[in-house]
Protein backbone atom coordinates (compact mmCIF):
# COMPACT_ATOMS: atom_id res chain seq x y z
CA UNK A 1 -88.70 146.72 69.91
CA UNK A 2 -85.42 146.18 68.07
CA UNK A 3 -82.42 146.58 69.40
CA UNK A 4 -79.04 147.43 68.42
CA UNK A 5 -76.03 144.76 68.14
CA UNK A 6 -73.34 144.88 70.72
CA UNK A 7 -70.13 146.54 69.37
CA UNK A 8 -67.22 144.40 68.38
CA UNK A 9 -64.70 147.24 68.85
CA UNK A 10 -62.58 146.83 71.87
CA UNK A 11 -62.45 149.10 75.28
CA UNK A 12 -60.50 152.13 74.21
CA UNK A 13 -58.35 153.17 76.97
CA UNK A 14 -55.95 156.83 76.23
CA UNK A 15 -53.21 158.14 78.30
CA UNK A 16 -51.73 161.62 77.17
CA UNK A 17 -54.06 161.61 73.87
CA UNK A 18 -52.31 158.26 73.09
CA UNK A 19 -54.11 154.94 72.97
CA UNK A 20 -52.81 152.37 75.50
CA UNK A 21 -56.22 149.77 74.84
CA UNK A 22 -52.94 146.49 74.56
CA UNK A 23 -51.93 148.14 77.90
CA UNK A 24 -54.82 145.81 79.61
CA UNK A 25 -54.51 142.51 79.19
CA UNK A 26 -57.55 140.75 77.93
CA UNK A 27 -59.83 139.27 80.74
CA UNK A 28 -60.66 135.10 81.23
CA UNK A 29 -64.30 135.35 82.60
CA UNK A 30 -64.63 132.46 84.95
CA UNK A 31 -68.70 130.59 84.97
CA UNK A 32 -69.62 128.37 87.79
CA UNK A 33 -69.55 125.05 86.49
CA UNK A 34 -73.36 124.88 87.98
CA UNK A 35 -74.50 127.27 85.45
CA UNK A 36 -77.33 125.27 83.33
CA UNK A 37 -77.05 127.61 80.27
CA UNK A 38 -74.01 129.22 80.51
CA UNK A 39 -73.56 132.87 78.60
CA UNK A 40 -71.25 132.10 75.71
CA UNK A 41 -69.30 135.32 75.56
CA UNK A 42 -65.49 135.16 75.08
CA UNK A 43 -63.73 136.78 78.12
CA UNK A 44 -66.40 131.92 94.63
CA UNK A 45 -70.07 133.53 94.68
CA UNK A 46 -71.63 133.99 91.79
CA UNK A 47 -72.15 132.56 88.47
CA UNK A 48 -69.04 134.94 86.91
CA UNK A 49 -66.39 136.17 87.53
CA UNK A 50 -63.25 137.53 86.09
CA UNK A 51 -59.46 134.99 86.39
CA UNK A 52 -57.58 136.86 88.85
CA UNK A 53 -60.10 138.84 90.35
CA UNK A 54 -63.06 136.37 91.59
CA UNK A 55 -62.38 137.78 95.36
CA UNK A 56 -63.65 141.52 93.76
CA UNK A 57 -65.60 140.65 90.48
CA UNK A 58 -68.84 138.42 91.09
CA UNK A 59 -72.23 138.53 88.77
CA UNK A 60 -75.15 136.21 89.60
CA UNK A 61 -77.44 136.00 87.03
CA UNK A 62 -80.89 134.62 87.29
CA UNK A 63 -84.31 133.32 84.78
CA UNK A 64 -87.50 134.78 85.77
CA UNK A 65 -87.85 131.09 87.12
CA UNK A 66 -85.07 130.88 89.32
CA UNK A 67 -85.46 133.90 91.01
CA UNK A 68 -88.91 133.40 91.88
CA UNK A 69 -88.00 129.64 93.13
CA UNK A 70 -85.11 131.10 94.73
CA UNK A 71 -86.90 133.87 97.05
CA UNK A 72 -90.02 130.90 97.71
CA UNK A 73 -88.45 127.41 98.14
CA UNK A 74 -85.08 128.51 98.17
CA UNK A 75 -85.16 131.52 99.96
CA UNK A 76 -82.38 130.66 103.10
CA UNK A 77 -79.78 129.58 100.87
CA UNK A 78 -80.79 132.07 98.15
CA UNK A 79 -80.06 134.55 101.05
CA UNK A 80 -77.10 133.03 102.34
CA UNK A 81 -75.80 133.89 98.59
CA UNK A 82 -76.58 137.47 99.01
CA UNK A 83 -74.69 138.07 101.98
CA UNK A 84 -71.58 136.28 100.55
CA UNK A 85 -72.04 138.32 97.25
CA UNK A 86 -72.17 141.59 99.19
CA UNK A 87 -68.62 141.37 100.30
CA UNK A 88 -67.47 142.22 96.71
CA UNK A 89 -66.30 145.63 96.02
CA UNK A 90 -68.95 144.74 92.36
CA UNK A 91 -71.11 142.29 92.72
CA UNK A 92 -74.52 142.58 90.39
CA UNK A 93 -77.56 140.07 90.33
CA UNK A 94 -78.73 139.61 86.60
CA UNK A 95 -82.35 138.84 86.11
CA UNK A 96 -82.98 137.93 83.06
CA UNK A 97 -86.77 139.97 82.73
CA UNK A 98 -87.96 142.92 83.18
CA UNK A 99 -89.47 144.69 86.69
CA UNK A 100 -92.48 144.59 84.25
CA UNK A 101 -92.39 140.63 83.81
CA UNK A 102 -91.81 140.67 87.52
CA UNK A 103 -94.80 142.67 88.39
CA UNK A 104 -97.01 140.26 86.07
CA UNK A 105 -98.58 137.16 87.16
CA UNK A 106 -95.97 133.73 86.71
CA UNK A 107 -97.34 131.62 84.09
CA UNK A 108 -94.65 129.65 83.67
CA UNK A 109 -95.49 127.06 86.38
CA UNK A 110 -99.11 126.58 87.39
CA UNK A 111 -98.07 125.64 91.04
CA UNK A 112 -96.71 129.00 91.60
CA UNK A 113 -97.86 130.55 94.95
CA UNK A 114 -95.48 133.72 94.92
CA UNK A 115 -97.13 137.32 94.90
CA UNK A 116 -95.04 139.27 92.12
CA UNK A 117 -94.79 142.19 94.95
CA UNK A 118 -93.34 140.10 96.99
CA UNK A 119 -90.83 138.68 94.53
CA UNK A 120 -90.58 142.30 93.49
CA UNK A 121 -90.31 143.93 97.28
CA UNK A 122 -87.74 141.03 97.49
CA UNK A 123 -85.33 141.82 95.49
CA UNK A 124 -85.82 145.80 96.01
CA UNK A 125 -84.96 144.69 99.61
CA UNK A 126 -81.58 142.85 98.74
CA UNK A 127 -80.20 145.68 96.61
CA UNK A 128 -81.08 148.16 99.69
CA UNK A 129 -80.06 145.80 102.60
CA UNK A 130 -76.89 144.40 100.69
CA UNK A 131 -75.72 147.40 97.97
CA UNK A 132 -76.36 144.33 95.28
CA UNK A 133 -76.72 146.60 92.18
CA UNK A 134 -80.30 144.38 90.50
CA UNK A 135 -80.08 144.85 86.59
CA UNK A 136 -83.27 143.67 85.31
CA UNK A 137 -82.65 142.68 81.51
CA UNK A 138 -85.75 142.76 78.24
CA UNK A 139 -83.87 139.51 77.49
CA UNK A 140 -81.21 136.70 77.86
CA UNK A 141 -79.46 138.22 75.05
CA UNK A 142 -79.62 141.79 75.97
CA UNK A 143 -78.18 140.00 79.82
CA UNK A 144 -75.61 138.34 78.13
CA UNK A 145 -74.68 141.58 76.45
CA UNK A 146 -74.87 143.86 79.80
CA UNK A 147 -72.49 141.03 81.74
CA UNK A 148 -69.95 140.94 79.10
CA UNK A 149 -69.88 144.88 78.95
CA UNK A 150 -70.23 145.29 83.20
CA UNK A 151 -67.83 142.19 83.67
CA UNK A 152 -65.31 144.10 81.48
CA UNK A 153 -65.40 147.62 82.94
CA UNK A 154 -65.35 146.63 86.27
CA UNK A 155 -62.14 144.15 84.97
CA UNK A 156 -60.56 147.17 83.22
CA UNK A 157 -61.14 149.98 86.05
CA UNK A 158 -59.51 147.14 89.14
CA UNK A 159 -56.66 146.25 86.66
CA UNK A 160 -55.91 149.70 86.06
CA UNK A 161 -55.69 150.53 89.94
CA UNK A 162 -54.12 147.72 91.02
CA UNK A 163 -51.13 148.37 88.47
CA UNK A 164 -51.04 152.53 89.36
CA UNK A 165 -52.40 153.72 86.23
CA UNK A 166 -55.32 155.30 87.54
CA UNK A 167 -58.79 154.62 87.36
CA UNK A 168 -59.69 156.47 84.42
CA UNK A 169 -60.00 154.73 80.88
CA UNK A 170 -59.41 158.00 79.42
CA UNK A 171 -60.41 161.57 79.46
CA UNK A 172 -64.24 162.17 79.84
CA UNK A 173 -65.18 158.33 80.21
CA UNK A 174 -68.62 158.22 81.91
């Protein structure tokens, strides 16, 4: 299925009819420096964050493999992680494959014992238990694409708040 390329044009934000889009400065997304193979986009739990706002802004992204080896062999600390990330006002796990590729049998590793409904009850489980929004992505590419966009709202709606200018980017925004 092809897809469409992620807009270059910036965040338009419009007070009184007037553009104000310099009014926000531009973000410095912060990546654990644990992250194997970091997104490459230009912008304390979690993988990423956003400079100045890491105690509200969190988004752990996961591979089809690390989220199954995280709810099997890791499943405590993986846990452990959840709870932390649920104290954030956003906070989003990223899977990088679809409830589809979830539901399927792992071929990736032959030693695999996990039951995709388990993995799959799992995480439905952790976005009841802890309000984790779970954004299941086609690809790592369309992933990267969804945390630069969800990274940057959530960024642009705090910043906006914090500094009294409402949280509205401009008329009719949703």
């Amino acid at each position: 299925m092809p897809t469409v390329a992620p807009t270059k044009s910036k965040l338009v934000i419009k007070r009184n009819g007037k553009t104000t889009t310099r009014l926000v400065p531009l973000p410095t997304v912060i990546v654990d420096s644990r992250e194997q193979m970091p997104y490459r986009f230009s912008m304390r739990t979690g993988d990423y964050s956003i400079s100045g706002f890491e105690d509200v802004i969190s988004l752990e992204r996961k591979s089809l493999n690390d989220i199954v080896g995280s709810l099997m062999d890791g499943r405590s600390r993986f846990l452990r992680e959840m709870d932390r990330l649920a104290e954030f006002k956003y906070k989003v796990l990223c899977i990088e494959a679809t409830r589809s590729e979830i539901k399927s049998p792992y071929t990736f590793h032959s030693k695999v014992k996990a039951h995709p409904n388990g993995i799959m009850g799992s995480l439905d489980a952790i976005a009841a238990r802890y309000g984790i929004t779970v954004h299941y992505g086609d690809n790592r590419l369309l992933c990267e694409e969804f945390a630069a966009s969800w990274l940057s709202k959530c960024y642009t709606y705090e910043w906006l708040e914090k500094n009294n200018h409402g949280r509205v980017l401009q008329e009719g925004d949703l």
